[in-house]
N, C-alpha and C. Protein backbone atom coordinates (compact mmCIF):
# COMPACT_ATOMS: atom_id res chain seq x y z
N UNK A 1 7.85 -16.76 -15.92
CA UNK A 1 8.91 -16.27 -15.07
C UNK A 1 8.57 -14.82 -14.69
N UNK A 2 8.82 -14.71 -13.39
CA UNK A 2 8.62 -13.03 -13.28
C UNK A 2 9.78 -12.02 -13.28
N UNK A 3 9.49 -10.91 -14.15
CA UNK A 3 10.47 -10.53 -14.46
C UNK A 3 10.33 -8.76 -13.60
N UNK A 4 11.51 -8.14 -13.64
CA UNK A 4 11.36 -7.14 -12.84
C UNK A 4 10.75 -6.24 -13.28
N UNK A 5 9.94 -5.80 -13.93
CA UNK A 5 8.92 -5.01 -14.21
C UNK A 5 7.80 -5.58 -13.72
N UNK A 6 7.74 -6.97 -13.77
CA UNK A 6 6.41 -7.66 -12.93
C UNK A 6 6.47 -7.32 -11.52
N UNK A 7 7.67 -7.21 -10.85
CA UNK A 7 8.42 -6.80 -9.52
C UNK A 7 7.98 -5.72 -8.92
N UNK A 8 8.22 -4.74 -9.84
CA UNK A 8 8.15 -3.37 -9.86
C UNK A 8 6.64 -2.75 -9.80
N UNK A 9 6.17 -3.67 -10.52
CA UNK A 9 4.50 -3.24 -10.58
C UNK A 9 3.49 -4.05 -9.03
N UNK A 10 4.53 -4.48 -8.66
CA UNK A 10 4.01 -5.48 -7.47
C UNK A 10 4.47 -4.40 -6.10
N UNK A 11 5.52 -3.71 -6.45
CA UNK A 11 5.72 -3.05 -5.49
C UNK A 11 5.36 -1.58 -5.23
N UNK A 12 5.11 -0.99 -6.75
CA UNK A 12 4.15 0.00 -6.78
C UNK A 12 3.06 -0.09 -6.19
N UNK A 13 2.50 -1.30 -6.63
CA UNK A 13 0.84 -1.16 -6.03
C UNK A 13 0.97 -1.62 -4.81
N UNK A 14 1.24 -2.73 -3.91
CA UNK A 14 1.65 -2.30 -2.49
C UNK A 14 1.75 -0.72 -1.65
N UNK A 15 2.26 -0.06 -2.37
CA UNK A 15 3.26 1.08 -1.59
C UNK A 15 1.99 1.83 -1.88
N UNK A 16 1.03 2.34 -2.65
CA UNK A 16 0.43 2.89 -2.81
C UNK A 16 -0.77 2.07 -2.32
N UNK A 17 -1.29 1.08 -1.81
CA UNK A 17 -1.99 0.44 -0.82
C UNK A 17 -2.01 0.91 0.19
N UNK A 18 -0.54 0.81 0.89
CA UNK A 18 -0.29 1.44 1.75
C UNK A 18 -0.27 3.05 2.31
N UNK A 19 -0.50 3.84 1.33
CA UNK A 19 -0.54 4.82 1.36
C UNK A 19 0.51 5.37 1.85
N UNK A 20 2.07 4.80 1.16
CA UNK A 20 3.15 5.59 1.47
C UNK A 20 4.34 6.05 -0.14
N UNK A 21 4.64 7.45 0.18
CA UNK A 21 4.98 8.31 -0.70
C UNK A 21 6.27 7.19 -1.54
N UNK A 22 6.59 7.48 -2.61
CA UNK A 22 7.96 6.81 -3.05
C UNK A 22 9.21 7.69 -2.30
N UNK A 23 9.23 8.76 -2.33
CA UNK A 23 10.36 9.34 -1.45
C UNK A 23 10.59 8.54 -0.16
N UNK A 24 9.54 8.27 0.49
CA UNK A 24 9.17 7.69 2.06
C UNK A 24 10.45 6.32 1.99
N UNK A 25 9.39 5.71 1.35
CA UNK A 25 9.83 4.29 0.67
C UNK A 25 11.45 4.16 0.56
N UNK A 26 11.78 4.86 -0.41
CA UNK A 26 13.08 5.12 -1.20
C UNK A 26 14.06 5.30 -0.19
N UNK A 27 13.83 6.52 0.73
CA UNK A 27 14.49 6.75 2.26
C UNK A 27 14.67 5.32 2.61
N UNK A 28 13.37 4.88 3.56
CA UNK A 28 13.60 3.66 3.84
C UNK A 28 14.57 2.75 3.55
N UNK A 29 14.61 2.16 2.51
CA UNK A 29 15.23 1.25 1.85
C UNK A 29 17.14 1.48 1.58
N UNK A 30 16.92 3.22 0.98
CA UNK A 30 17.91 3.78 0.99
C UNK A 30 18.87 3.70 -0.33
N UNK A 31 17.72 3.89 -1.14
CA UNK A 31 18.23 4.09 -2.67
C UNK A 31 17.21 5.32 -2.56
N UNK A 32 17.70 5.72 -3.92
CA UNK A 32 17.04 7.04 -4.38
C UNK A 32 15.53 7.08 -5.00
N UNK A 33 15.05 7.82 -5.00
CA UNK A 33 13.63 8.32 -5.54
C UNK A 33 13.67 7.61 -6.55
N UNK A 34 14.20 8.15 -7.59
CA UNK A 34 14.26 8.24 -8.73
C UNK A 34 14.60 6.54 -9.60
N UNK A 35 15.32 5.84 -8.65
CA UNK A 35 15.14 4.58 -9.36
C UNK A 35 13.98 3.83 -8.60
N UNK A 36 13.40 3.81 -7.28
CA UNK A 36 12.29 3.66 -7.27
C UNK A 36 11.33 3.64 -8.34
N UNK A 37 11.69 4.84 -8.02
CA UNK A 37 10.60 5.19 -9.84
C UNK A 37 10.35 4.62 -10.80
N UNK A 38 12.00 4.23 -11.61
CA UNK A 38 11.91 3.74 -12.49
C UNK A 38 11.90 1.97 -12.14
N UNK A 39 11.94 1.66 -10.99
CA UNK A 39 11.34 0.31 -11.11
C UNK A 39 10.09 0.24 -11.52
N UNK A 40 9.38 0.88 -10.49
CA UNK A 40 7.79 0.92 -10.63
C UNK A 40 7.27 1.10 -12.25
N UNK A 41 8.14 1.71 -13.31
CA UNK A 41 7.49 2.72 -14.26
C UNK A 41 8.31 0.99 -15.09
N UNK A 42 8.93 0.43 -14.76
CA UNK A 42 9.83 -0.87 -15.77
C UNK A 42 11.01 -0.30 -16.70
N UNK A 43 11.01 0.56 -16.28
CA UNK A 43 12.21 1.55 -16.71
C UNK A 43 13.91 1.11 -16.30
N UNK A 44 13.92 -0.08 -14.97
CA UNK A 44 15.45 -0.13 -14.83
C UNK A 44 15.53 -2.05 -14.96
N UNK A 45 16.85 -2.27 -15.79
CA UNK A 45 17.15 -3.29 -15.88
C UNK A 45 17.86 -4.25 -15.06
N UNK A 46 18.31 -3.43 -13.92
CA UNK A 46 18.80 -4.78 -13.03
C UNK A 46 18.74 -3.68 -11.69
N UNK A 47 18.71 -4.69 -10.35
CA UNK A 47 18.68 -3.89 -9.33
C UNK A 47 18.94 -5.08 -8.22
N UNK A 48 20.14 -4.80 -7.26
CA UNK A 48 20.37 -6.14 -6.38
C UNK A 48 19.28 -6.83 -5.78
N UNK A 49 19.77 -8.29 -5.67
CA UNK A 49 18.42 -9.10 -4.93
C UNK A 49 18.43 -8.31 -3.48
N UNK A 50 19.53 -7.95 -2.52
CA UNK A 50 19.39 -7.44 -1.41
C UNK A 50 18.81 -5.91 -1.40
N UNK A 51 18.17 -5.06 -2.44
CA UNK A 51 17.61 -4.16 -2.67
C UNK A 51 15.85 -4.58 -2.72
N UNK A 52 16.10 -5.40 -3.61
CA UNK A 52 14.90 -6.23 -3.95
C UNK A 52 14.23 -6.50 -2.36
N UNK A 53 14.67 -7.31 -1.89
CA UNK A 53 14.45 -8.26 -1.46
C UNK A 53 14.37 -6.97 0.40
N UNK A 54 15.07 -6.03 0.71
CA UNK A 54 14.40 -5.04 1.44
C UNK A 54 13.08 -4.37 0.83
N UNK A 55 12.97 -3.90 0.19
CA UNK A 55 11.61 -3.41 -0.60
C UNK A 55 10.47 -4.25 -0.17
N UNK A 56 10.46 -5.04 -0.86
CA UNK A 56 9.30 -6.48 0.10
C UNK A 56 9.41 -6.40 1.32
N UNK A 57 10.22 -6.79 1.80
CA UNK A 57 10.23 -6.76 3.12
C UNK A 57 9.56 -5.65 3.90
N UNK A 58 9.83 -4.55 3.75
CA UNK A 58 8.61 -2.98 3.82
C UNK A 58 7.88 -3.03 3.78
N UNK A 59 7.47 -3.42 2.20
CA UNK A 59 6.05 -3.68 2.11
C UNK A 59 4.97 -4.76 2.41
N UNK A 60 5.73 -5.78 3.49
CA UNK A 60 5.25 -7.34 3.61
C UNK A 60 5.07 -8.14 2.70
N UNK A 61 5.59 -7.86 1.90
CA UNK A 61 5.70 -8.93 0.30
C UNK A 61 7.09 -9.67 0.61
N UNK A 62 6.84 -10.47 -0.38
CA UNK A 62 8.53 -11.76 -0.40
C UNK A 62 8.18 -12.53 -1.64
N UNK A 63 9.09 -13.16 -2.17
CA UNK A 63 9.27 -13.52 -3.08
C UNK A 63 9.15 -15.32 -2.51
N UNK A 64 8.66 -15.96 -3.44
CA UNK A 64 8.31 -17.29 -3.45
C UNK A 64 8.97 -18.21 -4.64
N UNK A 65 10.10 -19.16 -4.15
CA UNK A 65 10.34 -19.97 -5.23
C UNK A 65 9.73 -20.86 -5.21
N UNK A 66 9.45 -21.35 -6.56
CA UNK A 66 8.30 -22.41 -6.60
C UNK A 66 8.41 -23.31 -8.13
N UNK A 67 8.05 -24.45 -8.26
CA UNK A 67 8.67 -25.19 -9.92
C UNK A 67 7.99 -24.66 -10.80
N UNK A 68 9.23 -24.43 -12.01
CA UNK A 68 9.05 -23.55 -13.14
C UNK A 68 7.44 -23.58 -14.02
N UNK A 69 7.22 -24.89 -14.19
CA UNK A 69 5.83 -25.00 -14.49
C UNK A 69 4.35 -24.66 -13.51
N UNK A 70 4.96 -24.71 -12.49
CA UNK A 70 3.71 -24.17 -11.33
C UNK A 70 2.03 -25.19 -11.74
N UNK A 71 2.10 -26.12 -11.86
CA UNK A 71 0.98 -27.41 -11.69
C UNK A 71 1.06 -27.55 -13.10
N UNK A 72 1.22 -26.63 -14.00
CA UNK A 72 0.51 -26.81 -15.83
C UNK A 72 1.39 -28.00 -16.17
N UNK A 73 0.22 -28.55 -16.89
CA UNK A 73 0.68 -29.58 -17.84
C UNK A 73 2.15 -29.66 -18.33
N UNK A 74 2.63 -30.90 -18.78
CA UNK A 74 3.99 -30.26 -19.02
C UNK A 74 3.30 -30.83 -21.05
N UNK A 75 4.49 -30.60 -21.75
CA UNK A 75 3.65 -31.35 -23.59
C UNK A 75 3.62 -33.03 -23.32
N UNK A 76 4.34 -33.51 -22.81
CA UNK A 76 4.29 -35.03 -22.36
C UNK A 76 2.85 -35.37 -21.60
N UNK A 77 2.40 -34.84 -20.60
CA UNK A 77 1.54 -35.06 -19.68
C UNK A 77 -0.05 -34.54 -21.29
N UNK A 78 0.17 -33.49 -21.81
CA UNK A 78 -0.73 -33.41 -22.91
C UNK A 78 -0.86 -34.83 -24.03
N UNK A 79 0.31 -34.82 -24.29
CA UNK A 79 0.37 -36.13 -25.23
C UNK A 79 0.06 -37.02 -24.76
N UNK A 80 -0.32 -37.44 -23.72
CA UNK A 80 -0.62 -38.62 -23.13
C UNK A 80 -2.28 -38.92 -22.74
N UNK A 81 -2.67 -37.34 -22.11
CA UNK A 81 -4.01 -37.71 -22.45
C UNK A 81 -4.90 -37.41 -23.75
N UNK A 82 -4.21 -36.81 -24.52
CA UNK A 82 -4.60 -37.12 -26.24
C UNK A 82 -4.74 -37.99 -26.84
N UNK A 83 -3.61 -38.94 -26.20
CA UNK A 83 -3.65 -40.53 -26.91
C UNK A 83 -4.37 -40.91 -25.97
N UNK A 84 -4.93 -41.15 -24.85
CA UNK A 84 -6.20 -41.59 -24.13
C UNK A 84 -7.47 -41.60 -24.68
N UNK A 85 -7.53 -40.42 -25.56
CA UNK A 85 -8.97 -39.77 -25.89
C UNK A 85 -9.50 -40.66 -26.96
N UNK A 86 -8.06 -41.20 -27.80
CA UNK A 86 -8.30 -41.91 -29.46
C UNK A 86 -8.89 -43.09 -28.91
């Protein structure tokens, strides 16, 4: 699961790809420096999806829902070709 420090580190390195300041950014979006910051740093524990979800948008990022397992095996699909193998 990605969690917002995974977020945060996704949007740090973007923004600094881009070669634009966190103040810049922060303006933009229209929250403050300073929790910018502490997204980037994993420092803040919650922050709206419509905050979120402008930030990406800036930076051409977006968020992707997709099934919880993402292709991996599930323990059933393991157990099954284990007992194949015997």
């Amino acid at each position: 699961m990605l969690s917002l420090q995974d977020i945060g580190k996704e949007i740090q390195a973007a923004r600094k790809f881009q070669n634009m300041k966190q103040a810049e950014l922060a303006k933009f979006v229209g929250i403050s420096r300073t929790t910018l910051s502490d997204l980037e740093r994993g420092r803040i524990s919650e922050l709206g999806y419509v905050k979120i979800s402008v930030l990406l948008a800036v930076l051409g990022l977006d968020l992707k829902i997709v099934p919880a397992n993402s292709g991996r095996p599930t323990l059933e699909d393991l157990m099954d070709d284990n007992q194949g193998m015997e």
